[in-house]
PDB file of N, CA and C in Angstrom:
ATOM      1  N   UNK A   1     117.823  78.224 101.434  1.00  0.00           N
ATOM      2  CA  UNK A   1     117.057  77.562 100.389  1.00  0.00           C
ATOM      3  C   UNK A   1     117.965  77.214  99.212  1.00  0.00           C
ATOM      4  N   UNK A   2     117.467  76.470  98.573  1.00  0.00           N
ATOM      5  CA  UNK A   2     118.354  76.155  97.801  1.00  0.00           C
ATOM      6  C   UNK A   2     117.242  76.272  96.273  1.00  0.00           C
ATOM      7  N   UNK A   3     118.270  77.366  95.406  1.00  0.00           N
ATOM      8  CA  UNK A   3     117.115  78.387  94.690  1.00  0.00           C
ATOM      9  C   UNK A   3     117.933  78.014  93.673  1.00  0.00           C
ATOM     10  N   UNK A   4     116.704  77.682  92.498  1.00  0.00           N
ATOM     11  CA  UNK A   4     117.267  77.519  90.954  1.00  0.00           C
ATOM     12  C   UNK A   4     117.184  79.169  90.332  1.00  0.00           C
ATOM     13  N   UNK A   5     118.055  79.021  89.481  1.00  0.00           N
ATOM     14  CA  UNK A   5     118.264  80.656  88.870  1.00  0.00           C
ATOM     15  C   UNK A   5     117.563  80.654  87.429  1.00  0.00           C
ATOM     16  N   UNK A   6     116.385  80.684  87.105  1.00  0.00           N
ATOM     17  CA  UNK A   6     116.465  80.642  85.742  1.00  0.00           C
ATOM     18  C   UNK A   6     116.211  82.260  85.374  1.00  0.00           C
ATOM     19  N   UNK A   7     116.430  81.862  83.677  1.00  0.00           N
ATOM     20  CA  UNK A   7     116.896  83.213  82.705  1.00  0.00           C
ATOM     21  C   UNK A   7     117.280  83.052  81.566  1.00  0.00           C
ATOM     22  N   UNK A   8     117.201  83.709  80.473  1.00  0.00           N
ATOM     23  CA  UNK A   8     117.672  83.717  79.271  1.00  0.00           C
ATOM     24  C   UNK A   8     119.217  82.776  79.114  1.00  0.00           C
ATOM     25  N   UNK A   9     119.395  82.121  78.513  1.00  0.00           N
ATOM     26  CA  UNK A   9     120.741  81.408  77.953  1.00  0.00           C
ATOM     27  C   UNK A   9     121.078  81.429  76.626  1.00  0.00           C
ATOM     28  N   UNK A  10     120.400  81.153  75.382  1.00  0.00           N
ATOM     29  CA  UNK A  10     120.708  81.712  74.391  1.00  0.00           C
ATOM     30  C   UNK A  10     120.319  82.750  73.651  1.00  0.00           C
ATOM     31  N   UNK A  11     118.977  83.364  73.874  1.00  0.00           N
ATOM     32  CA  UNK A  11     118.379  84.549  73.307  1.00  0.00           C
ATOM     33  C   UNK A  11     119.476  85.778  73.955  1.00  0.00           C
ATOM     34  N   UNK A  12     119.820  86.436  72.645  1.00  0.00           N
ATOM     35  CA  UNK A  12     121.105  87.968  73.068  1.00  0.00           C
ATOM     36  C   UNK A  12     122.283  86.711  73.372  1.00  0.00           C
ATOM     37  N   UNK A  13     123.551  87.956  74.035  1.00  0.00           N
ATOM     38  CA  UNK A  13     124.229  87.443  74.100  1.00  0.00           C
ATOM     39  C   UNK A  13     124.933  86.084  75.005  1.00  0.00           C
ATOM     40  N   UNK A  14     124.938  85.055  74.553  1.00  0.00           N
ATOM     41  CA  UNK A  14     124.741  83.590  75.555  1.00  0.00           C
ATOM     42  C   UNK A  14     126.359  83.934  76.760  1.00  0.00           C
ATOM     43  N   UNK A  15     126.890  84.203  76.690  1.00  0.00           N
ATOM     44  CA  UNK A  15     128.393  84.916  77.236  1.00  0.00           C
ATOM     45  C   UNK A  15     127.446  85.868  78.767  1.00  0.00           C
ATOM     46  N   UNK A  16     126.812  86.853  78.025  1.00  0.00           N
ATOM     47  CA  UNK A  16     126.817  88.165  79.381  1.00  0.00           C
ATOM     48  C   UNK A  16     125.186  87.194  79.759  1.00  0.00           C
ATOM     49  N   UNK A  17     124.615  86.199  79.047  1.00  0.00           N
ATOM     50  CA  UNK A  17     123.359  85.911  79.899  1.00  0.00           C
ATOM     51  C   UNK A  17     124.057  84.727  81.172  1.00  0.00           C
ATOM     52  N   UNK A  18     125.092  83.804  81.051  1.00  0.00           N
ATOM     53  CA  UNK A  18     125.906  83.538  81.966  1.00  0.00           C
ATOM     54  C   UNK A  18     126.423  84.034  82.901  1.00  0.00           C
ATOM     55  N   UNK A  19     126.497  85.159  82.771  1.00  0.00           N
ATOM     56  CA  UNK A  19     127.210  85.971  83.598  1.00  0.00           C
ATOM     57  C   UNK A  19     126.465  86.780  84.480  1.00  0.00           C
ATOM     58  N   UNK A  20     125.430  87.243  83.704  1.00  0.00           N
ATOM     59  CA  UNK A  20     123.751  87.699  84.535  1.00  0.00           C
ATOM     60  C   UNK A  20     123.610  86.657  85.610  1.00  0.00           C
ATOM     61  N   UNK A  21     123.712  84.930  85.178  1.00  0.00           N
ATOM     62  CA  UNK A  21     122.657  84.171  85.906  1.00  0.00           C
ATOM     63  C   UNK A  21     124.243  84.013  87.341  1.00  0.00           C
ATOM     64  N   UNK A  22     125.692  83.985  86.813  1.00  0.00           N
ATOM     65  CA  UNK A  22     125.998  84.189  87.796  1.00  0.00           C
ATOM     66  C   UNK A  22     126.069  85.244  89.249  1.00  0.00           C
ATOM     67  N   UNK A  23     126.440  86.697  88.499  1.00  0.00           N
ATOM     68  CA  UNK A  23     125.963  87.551  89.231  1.00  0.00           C
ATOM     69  C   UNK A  23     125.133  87.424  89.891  1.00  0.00           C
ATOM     70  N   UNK A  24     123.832  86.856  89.636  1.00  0.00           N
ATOM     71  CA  UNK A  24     122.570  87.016  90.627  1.00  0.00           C
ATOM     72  C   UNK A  24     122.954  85.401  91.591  1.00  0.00           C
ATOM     73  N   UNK A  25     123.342  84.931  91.196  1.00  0.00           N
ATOM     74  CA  UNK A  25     123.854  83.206  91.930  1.00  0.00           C
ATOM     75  C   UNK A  25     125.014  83.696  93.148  1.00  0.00           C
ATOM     76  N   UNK A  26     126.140  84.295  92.774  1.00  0.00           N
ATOM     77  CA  UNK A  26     126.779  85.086  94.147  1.00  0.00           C
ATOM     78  C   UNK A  26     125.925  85.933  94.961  1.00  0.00           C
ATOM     79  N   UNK A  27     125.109  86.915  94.241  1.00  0.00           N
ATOM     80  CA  UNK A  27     124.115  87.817  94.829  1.00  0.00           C
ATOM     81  C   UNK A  27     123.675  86.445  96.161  1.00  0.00           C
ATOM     82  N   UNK A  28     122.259  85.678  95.975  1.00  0.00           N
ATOM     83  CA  UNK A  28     122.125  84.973  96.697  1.00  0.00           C
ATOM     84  C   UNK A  28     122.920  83.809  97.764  1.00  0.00           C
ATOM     85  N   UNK A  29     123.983  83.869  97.068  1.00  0.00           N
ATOM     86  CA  UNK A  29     124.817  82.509  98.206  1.00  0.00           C
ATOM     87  C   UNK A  29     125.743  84.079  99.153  1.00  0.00           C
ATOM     88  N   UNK A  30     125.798  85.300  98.673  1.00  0.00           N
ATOM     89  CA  UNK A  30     125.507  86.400 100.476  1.00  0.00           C
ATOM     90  C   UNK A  30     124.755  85.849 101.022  1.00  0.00           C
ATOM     91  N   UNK A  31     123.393  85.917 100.597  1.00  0.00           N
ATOM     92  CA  UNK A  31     122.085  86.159 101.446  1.00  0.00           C
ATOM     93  C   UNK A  31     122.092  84.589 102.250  1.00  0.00           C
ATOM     94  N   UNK A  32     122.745  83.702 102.025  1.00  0.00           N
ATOM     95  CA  UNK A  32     123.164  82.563 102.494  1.00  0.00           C
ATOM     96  C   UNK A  32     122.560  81.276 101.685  1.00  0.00           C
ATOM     97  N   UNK A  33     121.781  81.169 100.890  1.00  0.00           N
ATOM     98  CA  UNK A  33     121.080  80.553  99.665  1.00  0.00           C
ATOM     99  C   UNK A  33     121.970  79.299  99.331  1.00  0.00           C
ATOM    100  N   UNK A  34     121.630  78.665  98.642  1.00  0.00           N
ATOM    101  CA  UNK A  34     122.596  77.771  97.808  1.00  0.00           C
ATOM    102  C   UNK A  34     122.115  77.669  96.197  1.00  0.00           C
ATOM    103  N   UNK A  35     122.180  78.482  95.494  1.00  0.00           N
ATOM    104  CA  UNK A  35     121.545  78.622  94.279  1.00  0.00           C
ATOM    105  C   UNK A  35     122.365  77.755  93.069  1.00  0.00           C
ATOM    106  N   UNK A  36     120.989  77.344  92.254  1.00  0.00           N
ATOM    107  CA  UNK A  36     121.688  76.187  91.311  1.00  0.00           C
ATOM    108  C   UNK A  36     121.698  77.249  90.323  1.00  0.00           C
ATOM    109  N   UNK A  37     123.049  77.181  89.140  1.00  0.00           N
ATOM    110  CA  UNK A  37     122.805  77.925  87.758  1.00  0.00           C
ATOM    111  C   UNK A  37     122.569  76.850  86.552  1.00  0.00           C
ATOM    112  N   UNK A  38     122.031  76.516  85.791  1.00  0.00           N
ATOM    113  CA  UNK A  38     121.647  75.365  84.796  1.00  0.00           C
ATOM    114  C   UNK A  38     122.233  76.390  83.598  1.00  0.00           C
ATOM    115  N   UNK A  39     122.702  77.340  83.420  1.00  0.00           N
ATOM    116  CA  UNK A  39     123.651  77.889  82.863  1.00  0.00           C
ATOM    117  C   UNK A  39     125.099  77.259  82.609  1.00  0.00           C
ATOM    118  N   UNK A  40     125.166  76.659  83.528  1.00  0.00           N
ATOM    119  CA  UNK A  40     127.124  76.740  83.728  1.00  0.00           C
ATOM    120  C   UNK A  40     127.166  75.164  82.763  1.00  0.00           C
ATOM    121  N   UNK A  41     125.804  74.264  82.528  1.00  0.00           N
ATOM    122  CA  UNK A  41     125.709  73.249  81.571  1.00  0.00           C
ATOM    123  C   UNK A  41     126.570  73.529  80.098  1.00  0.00           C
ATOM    124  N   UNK A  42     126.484  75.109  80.058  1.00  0.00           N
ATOM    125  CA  UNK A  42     127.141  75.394  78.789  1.00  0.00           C
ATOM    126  C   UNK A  42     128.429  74.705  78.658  1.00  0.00           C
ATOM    127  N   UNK A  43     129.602  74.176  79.855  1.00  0.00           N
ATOM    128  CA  UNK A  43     130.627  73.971  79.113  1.00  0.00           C
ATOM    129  C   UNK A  43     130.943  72.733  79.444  1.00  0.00           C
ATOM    130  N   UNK A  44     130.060  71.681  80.079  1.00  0.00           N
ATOM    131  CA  UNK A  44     129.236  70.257  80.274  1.00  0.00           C
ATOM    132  C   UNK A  44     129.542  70.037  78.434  1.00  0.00           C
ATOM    133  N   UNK A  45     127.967  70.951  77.865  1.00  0.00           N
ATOM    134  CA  UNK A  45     127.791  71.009  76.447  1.00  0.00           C
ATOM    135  C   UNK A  45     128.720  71.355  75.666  1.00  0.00           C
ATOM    136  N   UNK A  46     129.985  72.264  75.814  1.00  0.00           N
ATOM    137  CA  UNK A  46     131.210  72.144  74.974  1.00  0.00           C
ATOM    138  C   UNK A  46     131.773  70.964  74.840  1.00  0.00           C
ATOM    139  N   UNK A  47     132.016  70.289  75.744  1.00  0.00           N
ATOM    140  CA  UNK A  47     132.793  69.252  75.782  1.00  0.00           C
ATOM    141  C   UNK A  47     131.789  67.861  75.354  1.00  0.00           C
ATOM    142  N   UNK A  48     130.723  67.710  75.620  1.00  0.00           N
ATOM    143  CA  UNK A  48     129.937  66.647  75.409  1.00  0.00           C
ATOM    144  C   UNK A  48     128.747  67.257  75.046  1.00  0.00           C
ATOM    145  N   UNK A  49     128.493  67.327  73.949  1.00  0.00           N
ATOM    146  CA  UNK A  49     127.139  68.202  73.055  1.00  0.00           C
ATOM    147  C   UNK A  49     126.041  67.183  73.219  1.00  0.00           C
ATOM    148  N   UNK A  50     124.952  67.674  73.716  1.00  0.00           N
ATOM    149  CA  UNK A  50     123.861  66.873  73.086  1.00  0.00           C
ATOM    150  C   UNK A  50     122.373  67.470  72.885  1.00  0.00           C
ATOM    151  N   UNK A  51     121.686  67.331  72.898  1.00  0.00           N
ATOM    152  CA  UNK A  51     120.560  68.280  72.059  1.00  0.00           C
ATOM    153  C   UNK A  51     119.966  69.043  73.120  1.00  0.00           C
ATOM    154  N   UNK A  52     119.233  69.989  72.946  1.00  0.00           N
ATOM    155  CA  UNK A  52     118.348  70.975  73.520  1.00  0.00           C
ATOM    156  C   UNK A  52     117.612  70.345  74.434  1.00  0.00           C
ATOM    157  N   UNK A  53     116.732  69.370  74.058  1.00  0.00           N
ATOM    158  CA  UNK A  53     115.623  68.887  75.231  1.00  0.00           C
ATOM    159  C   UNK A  53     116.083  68.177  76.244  1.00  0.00           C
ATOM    160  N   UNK A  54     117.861  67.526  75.728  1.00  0.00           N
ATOM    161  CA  UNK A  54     118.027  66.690  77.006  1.00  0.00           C
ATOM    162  C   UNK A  54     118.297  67.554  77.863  1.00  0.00           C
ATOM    163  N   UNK A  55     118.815  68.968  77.628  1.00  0.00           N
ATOM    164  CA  UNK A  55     119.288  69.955  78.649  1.00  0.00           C
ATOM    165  C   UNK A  55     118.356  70.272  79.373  1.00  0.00           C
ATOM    166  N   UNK A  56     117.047  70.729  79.059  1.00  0.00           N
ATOM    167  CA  UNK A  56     115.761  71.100  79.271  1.00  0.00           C
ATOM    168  C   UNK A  56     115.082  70.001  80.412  1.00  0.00           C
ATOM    169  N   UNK A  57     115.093  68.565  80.089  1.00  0.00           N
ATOM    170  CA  UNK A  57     115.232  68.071  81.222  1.00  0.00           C
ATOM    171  C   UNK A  57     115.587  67.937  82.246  1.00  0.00           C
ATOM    172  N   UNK A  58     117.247  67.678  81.912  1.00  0.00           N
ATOM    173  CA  UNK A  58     117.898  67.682  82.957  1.00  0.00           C
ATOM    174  C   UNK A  58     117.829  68.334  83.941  1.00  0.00           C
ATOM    175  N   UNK A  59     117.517  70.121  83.158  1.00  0.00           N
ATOM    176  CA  UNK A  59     117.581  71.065  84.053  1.00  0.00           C
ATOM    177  C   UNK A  59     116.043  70.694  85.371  1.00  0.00           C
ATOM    178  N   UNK A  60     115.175  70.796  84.481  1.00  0.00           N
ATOM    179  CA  UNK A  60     113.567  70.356  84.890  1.00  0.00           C
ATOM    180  C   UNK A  60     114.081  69.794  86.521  1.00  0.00           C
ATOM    181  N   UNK A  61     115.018  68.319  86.474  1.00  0.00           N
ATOM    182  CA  UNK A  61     114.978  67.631  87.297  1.00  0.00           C
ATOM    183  C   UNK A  61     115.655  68.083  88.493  1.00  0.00           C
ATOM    184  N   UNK A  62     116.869  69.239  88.289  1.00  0.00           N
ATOM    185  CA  UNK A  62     117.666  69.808  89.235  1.00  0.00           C
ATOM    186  C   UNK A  62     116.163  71.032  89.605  1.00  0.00           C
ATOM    187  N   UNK A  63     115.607  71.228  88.875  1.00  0.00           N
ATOM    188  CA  UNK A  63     114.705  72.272  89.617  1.00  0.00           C
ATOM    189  C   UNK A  63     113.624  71.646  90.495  1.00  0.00           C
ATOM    190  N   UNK A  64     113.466  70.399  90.333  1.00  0.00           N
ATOM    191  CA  UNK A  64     112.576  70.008  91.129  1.00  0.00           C
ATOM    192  C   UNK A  64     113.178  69.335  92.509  1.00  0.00           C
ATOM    193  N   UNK A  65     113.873  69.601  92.345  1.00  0.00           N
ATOM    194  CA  UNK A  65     114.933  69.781  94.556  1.00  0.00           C
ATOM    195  C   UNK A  65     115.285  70.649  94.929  1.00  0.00           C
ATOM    196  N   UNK A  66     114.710  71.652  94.439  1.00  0.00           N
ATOM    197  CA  UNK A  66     115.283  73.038  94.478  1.00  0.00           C
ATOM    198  C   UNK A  66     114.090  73.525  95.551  1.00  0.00           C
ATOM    199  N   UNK A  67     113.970  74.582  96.343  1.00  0.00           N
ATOM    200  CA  UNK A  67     113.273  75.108  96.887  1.00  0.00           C
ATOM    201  C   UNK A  67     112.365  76.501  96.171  1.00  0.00           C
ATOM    202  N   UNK A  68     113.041  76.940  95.750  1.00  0.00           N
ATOM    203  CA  UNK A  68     112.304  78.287  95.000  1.00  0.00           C
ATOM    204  C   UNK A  68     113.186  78.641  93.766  1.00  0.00           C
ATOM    205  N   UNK A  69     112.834  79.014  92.999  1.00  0.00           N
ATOM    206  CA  UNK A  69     112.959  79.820  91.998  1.00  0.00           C
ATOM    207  C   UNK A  69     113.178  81.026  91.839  1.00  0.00           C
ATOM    208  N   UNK A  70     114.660  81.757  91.236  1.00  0.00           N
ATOM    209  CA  UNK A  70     114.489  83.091  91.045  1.00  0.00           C
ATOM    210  C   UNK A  70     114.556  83.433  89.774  1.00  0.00           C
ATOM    211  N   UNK A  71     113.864  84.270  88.656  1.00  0.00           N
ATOM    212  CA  UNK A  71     113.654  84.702  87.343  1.00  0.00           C
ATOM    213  C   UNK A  71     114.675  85.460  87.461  1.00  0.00           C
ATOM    214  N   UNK A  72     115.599  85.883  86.664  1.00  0.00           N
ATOM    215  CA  UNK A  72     116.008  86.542  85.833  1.00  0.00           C
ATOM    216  C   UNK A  72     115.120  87.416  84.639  1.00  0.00           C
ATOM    217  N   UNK A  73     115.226  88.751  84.463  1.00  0.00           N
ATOM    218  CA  UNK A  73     114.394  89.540  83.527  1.00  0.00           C
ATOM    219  C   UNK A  73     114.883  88.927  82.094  1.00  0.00           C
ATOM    220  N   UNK A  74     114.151  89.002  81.307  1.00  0.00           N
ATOM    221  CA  UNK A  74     114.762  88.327  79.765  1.00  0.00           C
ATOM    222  C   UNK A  74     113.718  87.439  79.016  1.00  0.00           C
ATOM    223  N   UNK A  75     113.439  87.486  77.625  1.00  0.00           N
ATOM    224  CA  UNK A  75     113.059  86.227  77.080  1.00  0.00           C
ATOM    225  C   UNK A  75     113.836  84.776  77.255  1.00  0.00           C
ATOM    226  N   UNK A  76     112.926  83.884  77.019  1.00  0.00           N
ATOM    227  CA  UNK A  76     113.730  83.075  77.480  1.00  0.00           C
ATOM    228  C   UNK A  76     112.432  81.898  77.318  1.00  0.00           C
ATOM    229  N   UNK A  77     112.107  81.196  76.536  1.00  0.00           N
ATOM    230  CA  UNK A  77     111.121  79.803  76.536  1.00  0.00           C
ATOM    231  C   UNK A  77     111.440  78.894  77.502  1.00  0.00           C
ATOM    232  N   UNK A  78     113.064  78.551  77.651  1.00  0.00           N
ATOM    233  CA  UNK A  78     113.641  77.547  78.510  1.00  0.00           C
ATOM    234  C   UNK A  78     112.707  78.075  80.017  1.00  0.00           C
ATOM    235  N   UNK A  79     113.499  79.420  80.215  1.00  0.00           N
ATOM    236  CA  UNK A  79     113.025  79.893  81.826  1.00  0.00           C
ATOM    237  C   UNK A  79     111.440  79.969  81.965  1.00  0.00           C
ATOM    238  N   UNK A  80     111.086  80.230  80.781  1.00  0.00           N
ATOM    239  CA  UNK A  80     109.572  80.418  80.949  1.00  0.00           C
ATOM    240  C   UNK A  80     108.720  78.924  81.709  1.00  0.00           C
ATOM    241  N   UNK A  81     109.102  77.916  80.987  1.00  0.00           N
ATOM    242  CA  UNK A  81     108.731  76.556  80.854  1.00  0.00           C
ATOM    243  C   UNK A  81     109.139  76.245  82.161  1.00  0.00           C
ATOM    244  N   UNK A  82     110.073  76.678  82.921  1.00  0.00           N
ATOM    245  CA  UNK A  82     110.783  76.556  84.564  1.00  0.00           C
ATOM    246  C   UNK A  82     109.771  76.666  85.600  1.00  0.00           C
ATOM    247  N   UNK A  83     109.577  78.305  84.929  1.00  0.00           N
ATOM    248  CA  UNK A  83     108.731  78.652  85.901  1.00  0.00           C
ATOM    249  C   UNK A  83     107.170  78.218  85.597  1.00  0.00           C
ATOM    250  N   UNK A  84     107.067  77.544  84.834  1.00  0.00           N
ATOM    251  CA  UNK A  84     104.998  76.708  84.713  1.00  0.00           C
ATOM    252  C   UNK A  84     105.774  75.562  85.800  1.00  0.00           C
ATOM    253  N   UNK A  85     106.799  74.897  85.631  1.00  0.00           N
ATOM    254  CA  UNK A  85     107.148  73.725  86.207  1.00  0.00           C
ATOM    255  C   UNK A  85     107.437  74.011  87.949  1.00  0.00           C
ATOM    256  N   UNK A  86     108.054  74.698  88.127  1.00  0.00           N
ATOM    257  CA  UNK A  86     108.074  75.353  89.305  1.00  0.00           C
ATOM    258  C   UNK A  86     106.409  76.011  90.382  1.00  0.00           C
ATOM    259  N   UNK A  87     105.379  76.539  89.103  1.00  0.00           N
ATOM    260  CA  UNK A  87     104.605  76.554  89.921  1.00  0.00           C
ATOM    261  C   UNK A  87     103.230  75.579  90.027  1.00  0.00           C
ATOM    262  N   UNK A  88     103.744  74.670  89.073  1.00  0.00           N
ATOM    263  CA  UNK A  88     103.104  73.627  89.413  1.00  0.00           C
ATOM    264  C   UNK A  88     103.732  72.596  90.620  1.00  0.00           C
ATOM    265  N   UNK A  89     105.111  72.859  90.774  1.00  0.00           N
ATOM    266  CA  UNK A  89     105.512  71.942  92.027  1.00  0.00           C
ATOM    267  C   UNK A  89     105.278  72.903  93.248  1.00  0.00           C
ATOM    268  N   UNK A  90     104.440  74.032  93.480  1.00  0.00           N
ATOM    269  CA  UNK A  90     104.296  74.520  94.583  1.00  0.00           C
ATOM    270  C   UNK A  90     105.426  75.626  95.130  1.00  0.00           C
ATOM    271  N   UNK A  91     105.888  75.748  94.306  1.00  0.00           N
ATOM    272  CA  UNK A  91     107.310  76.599  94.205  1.00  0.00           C
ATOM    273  C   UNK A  91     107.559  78.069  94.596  1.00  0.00           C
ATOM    274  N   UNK A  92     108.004  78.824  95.065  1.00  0.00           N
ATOM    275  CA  UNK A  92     107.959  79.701  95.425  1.00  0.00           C
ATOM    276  C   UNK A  92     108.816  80.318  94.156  1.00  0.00           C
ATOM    277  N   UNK A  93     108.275  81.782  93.583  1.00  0.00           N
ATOM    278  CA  UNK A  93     109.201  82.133  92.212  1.00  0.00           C
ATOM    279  C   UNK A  93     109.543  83.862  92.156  1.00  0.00           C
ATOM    280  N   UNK A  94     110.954  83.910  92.793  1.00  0.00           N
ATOM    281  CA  UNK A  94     111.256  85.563  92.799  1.00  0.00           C
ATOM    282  C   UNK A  94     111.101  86.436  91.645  1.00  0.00           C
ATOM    283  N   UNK A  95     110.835  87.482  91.591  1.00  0.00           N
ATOM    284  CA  UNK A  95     111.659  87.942  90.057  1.00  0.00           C
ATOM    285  C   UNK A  95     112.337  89.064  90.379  1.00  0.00           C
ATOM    286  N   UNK A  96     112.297  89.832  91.965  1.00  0.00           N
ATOM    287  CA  UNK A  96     113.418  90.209  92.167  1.00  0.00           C
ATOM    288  C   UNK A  96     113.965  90.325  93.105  1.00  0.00           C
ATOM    289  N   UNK A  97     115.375  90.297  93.195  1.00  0.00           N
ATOM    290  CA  UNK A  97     116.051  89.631  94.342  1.00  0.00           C
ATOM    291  C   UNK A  97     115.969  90.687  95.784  1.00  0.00           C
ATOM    292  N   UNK A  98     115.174  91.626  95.722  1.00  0.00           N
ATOM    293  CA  UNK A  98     114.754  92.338  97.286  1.00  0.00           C
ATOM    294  C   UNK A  98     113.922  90.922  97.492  1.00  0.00           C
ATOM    295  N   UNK A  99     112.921  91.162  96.418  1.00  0.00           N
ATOM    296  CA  UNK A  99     111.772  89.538  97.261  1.00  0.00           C
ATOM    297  C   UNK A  99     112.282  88.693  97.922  1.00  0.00           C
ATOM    298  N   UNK A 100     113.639  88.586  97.507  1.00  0.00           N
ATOM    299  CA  UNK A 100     114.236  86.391  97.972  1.00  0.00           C
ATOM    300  C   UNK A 100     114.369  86.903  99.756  1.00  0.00           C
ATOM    301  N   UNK A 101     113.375  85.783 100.409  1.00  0.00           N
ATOM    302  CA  UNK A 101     113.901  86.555 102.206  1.00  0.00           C
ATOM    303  C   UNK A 101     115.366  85.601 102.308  1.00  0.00           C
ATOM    304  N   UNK A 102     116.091  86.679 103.414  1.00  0.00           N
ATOM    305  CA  UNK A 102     117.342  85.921 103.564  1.00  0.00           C
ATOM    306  C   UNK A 102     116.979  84.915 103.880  1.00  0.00           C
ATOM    307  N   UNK A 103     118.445  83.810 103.917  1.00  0.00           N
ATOM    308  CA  UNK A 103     118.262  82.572 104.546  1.00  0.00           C
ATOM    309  C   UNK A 103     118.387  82.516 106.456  1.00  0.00           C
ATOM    310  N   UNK A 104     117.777  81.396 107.017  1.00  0.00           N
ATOM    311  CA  UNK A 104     118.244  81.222 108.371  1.00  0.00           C
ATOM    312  C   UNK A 104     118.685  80.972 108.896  1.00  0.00           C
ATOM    313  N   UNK A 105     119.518  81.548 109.660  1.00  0.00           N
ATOM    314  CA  UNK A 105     121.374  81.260 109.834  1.00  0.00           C
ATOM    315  C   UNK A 105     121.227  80.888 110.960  1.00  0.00           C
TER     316      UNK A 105
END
């Protein structure tokens, strides 16, 4: 499947919440997954800044080819707003990664 990761990005520290959404992004591409991080936009946004909502979109649109959704624990409005969008597209939405079934190899 090919699983969007959402989770906190700037609420606490924006550094170890990257690093959360990767950890759990290797976690799944074991299990054989292909997981998107809308995290890693951060250095997209170093180099070419542009406001909050276009990110928020953008992300929106990579989640909607995505197969399922996995939460990350954390505040987070961005992830929150993922997951209304996610289960309005019929989405399947982990929150923890025993739930995600492997992939089929």
């Amino acid at each position: 499947m090919r699983i969007y990761v959402a989770g906190p990005y700037t609420k606490g520290d924006t550094v170890r919440n990257v690093r959360d959404a990767l950890h759990a992004a290797e976690i799944l591409l074991g299990m054989g997954h292909v997981p998107y991080v809308p995290h890693l936009t951060m250095f997209w946004h170093l180099v070419f800044p542009h406001a909050v909502g276009f990110w928020y979109d953008y992300d929106l649109r990579w989640l909607e080819v995505c197969d399922a959704v996995y939460r990350l624990p954390g505040e987070s409005v961005g992830a929150d707003n993922e997951i209304v969008r996610a289960r309005e597209l019929g989405l399947p939405v982990y929150e923890g990664i025993l739930d995600v079934p492997p992939a089929d190899k």
